[in-house]
Protein backbone atom coordinates (compact mmCIF):
# COMPACT_ATOMS: atom_id res chain seq x y z
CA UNK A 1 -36.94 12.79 -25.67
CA UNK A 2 -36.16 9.22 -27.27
CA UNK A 3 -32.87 7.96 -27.33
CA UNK A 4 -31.59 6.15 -30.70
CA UNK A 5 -28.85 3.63 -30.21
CA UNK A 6 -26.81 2.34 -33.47
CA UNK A 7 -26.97 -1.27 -33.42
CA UNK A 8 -25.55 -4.13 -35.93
CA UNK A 9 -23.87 -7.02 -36.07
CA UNK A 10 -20.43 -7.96 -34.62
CA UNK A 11 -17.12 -8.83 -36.73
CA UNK A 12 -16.36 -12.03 -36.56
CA UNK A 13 -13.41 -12.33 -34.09
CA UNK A 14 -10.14 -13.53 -35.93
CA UNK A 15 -8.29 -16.62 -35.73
CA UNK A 16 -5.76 -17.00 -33.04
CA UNK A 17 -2.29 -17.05 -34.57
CA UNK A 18 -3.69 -14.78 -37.72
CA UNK A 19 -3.16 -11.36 -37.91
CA UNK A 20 -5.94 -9.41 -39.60
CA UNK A 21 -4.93 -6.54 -41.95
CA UNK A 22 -7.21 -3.60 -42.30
CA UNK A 23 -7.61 -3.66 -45.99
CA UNK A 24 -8.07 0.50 -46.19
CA UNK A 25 -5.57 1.86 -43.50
CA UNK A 26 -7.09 5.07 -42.67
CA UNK A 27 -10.77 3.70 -41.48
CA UNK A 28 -9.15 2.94 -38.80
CA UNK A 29 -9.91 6.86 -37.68
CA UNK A 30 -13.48 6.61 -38.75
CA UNK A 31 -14.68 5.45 -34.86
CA UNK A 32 -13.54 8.38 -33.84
CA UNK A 33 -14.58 10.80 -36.91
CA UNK A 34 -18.26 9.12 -36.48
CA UNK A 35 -18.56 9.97 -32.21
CA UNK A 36 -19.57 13.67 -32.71
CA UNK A 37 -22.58 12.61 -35.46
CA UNK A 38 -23.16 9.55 -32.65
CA UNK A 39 -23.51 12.17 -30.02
CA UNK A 40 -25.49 14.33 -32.03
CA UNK A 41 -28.05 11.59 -32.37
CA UNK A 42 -28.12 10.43 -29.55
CA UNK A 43 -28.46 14.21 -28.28
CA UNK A 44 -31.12 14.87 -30.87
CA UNK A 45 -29.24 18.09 -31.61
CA UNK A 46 -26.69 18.63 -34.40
CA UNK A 47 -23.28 20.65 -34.10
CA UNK A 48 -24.02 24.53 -35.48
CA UNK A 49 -22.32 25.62 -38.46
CA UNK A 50 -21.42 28.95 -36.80
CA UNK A 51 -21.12 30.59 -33.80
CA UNK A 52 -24.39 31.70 -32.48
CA UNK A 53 -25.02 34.55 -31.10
CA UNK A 54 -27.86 37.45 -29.74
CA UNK A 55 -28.54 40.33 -30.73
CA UNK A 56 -29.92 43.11 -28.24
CA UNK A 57 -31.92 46.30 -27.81
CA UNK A 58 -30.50 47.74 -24.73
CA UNK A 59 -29.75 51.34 -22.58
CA UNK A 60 -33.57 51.75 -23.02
CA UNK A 61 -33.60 51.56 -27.00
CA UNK A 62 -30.30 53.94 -27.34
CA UNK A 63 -27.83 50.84 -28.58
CA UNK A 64 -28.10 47.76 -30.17
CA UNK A 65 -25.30 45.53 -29.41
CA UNK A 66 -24.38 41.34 -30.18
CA UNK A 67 -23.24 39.11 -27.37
CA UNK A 68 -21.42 36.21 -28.31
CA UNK A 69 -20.84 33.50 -25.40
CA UNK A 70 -17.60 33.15 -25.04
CA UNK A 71 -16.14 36.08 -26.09
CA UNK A 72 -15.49 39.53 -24.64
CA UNK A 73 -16.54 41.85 -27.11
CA UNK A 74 -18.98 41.95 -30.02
CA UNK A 75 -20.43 44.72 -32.16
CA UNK A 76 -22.36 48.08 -30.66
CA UNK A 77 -24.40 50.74 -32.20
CA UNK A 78 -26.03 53.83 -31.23
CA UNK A 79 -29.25 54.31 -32.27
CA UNK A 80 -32.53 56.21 -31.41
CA UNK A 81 -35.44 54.85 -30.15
CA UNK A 82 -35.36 51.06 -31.04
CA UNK A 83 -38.09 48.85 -29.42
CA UNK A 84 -37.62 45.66 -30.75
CA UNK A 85 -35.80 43.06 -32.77
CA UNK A 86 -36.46 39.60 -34.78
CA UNK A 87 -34.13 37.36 -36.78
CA UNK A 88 -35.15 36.41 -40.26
CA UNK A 89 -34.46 33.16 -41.56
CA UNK A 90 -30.71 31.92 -41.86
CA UNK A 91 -29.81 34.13 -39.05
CA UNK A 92 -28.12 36.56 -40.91
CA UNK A 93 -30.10 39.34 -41.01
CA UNK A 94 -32.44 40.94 -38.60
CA UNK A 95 -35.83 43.31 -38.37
CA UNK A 96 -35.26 46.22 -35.94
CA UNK A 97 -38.45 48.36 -34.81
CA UNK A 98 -37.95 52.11 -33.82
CA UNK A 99 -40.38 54.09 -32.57
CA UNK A 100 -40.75 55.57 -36.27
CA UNK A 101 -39.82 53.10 -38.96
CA UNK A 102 -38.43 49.41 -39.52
CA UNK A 103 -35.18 48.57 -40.65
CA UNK A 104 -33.23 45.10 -42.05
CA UNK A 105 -29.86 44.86 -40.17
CA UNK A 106 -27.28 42.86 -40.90
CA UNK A 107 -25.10 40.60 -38.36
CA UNK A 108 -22.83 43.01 -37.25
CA UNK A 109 -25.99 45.32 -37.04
CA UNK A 110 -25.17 47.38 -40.39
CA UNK A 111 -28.03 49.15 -41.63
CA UNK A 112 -28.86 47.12 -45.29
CA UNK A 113 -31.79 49.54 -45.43
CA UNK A 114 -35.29 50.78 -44.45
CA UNK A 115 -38.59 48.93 -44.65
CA UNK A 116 -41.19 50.51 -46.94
CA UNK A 117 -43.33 52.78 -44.80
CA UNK A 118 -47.20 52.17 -45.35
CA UNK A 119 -49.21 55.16 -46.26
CA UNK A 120 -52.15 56.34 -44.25
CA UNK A 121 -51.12 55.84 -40.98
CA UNK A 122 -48.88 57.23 -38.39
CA UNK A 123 -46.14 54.94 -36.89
CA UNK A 124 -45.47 54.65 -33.41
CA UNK A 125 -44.21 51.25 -33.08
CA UNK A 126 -44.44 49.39 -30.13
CA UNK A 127 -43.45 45.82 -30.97
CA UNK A 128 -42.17 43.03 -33.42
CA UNK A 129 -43.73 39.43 -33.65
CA UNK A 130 -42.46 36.69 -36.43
CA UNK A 131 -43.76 33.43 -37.67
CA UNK A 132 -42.34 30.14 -36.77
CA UNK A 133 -40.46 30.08 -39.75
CA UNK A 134 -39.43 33.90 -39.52
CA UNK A 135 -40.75 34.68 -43.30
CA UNK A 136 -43.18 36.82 -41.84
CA UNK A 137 -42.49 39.88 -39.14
CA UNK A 138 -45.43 41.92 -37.85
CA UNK A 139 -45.12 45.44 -36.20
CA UNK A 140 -47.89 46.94 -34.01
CA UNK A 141 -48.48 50.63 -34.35
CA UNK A 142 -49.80 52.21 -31.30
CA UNK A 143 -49.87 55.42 -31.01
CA UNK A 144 -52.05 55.70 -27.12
CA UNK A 145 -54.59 58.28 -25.89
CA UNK A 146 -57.69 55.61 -27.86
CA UNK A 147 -55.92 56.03 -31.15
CA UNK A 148 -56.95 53.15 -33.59
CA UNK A 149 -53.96 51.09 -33.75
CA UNK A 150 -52.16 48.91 -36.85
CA UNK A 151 -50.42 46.13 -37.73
CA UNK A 152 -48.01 46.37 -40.36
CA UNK A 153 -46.78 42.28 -42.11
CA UNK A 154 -43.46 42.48 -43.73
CA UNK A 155 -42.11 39.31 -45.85
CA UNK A 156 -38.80 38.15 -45.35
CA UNK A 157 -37.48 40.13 -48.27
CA UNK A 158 -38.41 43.13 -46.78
CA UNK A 159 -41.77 43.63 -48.84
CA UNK A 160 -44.76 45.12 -47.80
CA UNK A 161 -47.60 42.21 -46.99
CA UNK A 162 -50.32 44.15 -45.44
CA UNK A 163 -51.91 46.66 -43.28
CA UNK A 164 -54.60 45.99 -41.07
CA UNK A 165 -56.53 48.96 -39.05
CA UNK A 166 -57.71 47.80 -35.36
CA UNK A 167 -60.55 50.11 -33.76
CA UNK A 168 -59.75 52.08 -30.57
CA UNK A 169 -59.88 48.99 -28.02
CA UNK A 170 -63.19 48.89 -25.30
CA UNK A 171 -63.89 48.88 -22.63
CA UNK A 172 -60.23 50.34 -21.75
CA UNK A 173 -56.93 50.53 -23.60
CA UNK A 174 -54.95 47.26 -22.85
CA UNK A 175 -51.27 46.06 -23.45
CA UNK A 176 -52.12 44.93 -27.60
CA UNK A 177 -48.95 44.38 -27.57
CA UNK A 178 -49.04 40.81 -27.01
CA UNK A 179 -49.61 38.90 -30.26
CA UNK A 180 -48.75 36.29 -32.31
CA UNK A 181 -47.79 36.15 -36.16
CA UNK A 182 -49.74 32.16 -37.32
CA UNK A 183 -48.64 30.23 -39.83
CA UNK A 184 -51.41 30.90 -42.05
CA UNK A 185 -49.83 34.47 -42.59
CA UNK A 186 -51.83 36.32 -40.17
CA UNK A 187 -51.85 37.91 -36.92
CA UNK A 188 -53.75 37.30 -33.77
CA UNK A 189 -54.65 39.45 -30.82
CA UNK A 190 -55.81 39.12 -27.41
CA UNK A 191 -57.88 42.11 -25.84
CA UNK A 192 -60.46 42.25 -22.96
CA UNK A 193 -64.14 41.76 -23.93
CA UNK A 194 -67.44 44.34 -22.85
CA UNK A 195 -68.51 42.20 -19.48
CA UNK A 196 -65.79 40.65 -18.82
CA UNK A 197 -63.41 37.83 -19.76
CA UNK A 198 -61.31 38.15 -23.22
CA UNK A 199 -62.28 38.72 -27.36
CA UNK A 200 -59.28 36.99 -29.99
CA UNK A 201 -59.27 39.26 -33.29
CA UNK A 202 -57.37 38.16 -36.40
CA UNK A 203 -56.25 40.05 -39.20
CA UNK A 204 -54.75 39.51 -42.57
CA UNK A 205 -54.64 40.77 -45.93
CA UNK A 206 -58.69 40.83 -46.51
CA UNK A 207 -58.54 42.78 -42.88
CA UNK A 208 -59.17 42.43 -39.66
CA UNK A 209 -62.30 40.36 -37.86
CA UNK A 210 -63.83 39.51 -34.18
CA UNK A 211 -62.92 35.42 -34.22
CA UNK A 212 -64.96 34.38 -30.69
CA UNK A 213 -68.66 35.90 -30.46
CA UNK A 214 -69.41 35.55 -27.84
CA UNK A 215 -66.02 36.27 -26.13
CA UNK A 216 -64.31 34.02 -24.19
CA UNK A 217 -65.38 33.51 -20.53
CA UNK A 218 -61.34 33.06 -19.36
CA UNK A 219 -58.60 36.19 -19.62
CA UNK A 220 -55.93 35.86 -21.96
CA UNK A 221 -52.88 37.25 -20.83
CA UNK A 222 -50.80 36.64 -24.23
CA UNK A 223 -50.12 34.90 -27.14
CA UNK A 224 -47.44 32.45 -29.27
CA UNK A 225 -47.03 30.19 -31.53
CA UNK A 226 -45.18 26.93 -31.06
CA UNK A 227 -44.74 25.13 -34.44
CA UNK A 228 -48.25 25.26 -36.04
CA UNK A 229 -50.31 25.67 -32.77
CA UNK A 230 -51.26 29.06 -31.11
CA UNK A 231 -51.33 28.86 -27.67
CA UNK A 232 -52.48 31.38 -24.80
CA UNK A 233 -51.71 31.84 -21.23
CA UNK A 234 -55.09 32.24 -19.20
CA UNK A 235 -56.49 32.69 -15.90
CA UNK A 236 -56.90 28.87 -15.44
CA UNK A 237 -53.47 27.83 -17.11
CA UNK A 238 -52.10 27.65 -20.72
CA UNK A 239 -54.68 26.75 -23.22
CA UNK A 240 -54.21 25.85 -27.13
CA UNK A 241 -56.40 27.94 -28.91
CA UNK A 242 -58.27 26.77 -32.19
CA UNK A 243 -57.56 28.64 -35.33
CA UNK A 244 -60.43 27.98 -36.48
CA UNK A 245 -63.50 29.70 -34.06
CA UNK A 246 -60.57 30.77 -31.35
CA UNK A 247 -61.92 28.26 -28.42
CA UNK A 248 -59.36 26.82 -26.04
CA UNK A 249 -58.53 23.68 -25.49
CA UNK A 250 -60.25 21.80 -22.23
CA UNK A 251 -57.08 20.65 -20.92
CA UNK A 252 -53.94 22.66 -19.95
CA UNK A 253 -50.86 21.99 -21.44
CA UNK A 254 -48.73 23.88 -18.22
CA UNK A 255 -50.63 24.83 -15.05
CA UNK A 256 -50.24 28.42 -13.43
CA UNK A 257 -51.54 32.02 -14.23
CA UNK A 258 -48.57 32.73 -16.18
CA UNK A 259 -48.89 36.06 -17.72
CA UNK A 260 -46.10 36.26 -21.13
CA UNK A 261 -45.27 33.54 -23.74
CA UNK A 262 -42.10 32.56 -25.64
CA UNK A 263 -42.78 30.67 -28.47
CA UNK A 264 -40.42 29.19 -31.35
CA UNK A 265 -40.39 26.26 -34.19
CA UNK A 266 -40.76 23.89 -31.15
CA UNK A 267 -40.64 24.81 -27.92
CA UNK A 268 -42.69 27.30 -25.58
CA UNK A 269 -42.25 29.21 -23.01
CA UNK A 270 -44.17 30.92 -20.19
CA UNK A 271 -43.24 33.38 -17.13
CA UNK A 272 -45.53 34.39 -14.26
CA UNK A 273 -44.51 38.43 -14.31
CA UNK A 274 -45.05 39.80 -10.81
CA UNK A 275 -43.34 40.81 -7.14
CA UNK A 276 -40.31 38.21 -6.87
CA UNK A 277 -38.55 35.84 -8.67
CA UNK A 278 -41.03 33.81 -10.70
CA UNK A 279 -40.34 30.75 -12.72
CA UNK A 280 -39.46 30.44 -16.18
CA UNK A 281 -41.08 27.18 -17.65
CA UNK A 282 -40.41 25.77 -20.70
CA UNK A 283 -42.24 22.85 -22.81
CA UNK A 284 -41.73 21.17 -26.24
CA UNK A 285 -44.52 19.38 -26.81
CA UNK A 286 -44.49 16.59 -24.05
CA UNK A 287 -41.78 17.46 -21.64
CA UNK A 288 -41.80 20.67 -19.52
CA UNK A 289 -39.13 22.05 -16.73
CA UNK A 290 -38.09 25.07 -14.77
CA UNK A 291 -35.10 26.53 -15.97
CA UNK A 292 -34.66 29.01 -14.20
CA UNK A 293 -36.55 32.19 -11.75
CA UNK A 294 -36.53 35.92 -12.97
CA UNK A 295 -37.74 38.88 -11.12
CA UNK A 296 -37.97 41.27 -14.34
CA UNK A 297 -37.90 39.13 -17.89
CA UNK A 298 -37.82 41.01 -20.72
CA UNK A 299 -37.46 38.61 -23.64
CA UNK A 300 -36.83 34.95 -24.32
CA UNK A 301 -34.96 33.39 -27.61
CA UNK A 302 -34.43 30.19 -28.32
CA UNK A 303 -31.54 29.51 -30.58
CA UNK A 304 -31.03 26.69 -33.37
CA UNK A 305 -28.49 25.53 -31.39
CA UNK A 306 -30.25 24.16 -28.52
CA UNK A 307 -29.91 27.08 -26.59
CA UNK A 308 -32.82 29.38 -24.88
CA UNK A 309 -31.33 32.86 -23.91
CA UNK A 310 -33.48 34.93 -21.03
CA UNK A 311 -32.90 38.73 -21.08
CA UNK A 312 -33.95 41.07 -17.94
CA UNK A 313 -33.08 44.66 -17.54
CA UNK A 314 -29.52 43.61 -16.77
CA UNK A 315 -28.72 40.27 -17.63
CA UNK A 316 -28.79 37.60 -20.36
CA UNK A 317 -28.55 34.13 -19.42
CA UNK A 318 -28.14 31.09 -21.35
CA UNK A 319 -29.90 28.02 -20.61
CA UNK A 320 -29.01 24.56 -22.11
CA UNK A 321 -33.22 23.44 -23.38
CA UNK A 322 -31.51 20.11 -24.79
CA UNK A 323 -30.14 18.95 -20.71
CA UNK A 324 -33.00 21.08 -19.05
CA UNK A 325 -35.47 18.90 -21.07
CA UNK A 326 -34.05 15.50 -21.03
CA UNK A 327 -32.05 15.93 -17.70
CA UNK A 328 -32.84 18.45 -15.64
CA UNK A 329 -29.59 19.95 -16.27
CA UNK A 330 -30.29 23.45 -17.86
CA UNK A 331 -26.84 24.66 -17.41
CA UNK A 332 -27.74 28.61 -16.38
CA UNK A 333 -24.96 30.90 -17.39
CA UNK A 334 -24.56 34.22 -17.18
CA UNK A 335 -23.42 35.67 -20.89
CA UNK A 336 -23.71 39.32 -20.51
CA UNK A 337 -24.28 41.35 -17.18
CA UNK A 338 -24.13 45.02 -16.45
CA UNK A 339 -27.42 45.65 -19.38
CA UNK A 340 -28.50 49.01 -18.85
CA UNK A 341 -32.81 48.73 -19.73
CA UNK A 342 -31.91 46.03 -22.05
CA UNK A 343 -35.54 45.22 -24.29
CA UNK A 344 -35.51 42.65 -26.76
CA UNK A 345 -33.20 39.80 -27.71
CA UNK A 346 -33.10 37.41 -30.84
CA UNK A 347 -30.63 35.21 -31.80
CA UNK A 348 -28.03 35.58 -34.75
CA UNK A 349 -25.88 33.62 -36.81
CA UNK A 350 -23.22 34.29 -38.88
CA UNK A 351 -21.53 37.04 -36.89
């Protein structure tokens, strides 16, 4: 991270024996009404406009509930099997997965109303994925036993985008729910390839199509976006992956096997899952850190504010991606302990 310093040229200094009158009184003040926009550039982050917040799936998809740091209390709803949740853009409003439908929630996690159910095929939602710029939320359908799964694009609005029909996975039914919404408007998917190593398979409106013949020789582990780029965590490290024939990039852009992605506007994160804590690493384009170790992650969102927040069964911790980055300083607090199975987390606005 570059730091910008303001810079210009010096008053001239005033005459001994004159005294200098400040010909409109109350600029005095402006030094010190200018030092929070000077900290924000120098910071490279701006001041939010309101208090942000994250929203959670917890008790094993029973409640949704807000955290706000600072405070002690924050709204709580019971619900029935919810899976997963995104934030749409403004952080006002939210997409919440159950089991059986999608719903837009508002804030303080009001139902505003249901999401058009597509016709033809049986929902058993698994798990949400949005764009970089949140006007697109995808929900995988998948309902086991070698079922043909399907992925289900809602717009921002809350409109229908498409359906797209995946055929029962081979050699063996993997975790498809890793994936990653593009930019483009469609979805990609990671699964493992007939002889080994991994296939990428993208669908949009026009369907759903086999990207890398012949499949890649490395195992992908998972997929997300950062900005415009996909990128996927591999056997040999994490790899950018072309959108246009789905190879991978020579070079790594973070060592490790991790095995689950983060991704966001601009930054990315990945987590080795396994026995132990494991490091969370994070990475915005030039610049990468440990910010902190986790022995079950759940979810990772990273807030407009300059804030990541890491979710485990039991815990959501906030971690300070503006210090971490620049400093080494990634602040970890503790903003909400005592989860019971939390899920999924997204950040909120607004509440």
């Amino acid at each position: 991270m570059h730091l910008r310093h303001a810079g210009g040229n010096r008053p001239p200094a005033p005459t001994p024996g004159v005294t200098m009158k400040t010909p409109f009184p109350r600029l005095r003040h402006l030094p010190l009404l200018l030092a929070p926009l000077l900290l924000a550039a120098c910071t490279g982050t701006t001041e939010p406009q309101s208090t942000t917040s994250v929203a959670l799936v917890n008790a094993g998809g029973t409640e949704l509930r807000v955290v706000t740091p600072g405070t002690a209390t924050g709204p709580r709803v019971s619900t029935t099997g919810a899976v997963d949740a995104e934030v749409l853009p403004g952080g006002s409003q939210l997409v919440v997965a159950f089991t059986d439908h999608v719903e837009l929630r508002d804030a303080a996690l009001g139902s505003v109303r249901t999401l058009t159910a597509p016709t033809g095929i049986t929902p058993c939602y698994v798990r949400l994925r949005a764009s970089p710029a949140r006007d697109r939320v995808a929900a995988l359908s998948d309902c086991g036993s070698g079922a043909a799964q399907s992925l289900v694009m809602y717009r921002s609005d809350g409109s229908l985008a498409f359906v797209a029909t995946l055929s029962p996975p081979s050699p063996s039914t993997p975790d498809l729910s890793r994936f990653a919404v593009t930019t483009d408007q469609a979805v990609w998917l990671a699964r493992p390839a007939t002889g080994g190593g991994s296939e990428l398979l993208r669908a949009d409106q026009d369907g759903v199509k086999i990207v890398t013949n012949p499949p890649l020789s490395a195992t992908v582990y998972d997929l997300a976006m950062r900005g415009s780029s996909l990128y996927a965590a591999t056997n040999t490290g994490v790899r950018q992956v072309s959108l246009t024939d789905g190879s991978l990039s020579q070079s790594t852009v973070l060592n490790g096997v991790p095995t689950r992605l983060y991704g966001s506007d601009r930054l990315l994160a990945a987590w080795l899952s396994g026995t132990g804590n494991q490091a969370l690493t994070v990475w915005n384009g030039t610049t990468s850190g440990v910010a902190s170790y986790f022995t079950d992650l759940r979810d990772v969102t990273f807030a407009p504010d300059g804030n990541a927040y890491a979710l485990t069964g039991t815990t959501l911790t906030q971690l300070d991606t503006v210090l971490g980055l620049s400093q080494g300083t990634w602040k970890a607090t503790d903003v909400a302990t005592g989860l019971n199975d939390a899920r999924a987390a997204t950040w909120l606005t607004g509440n």
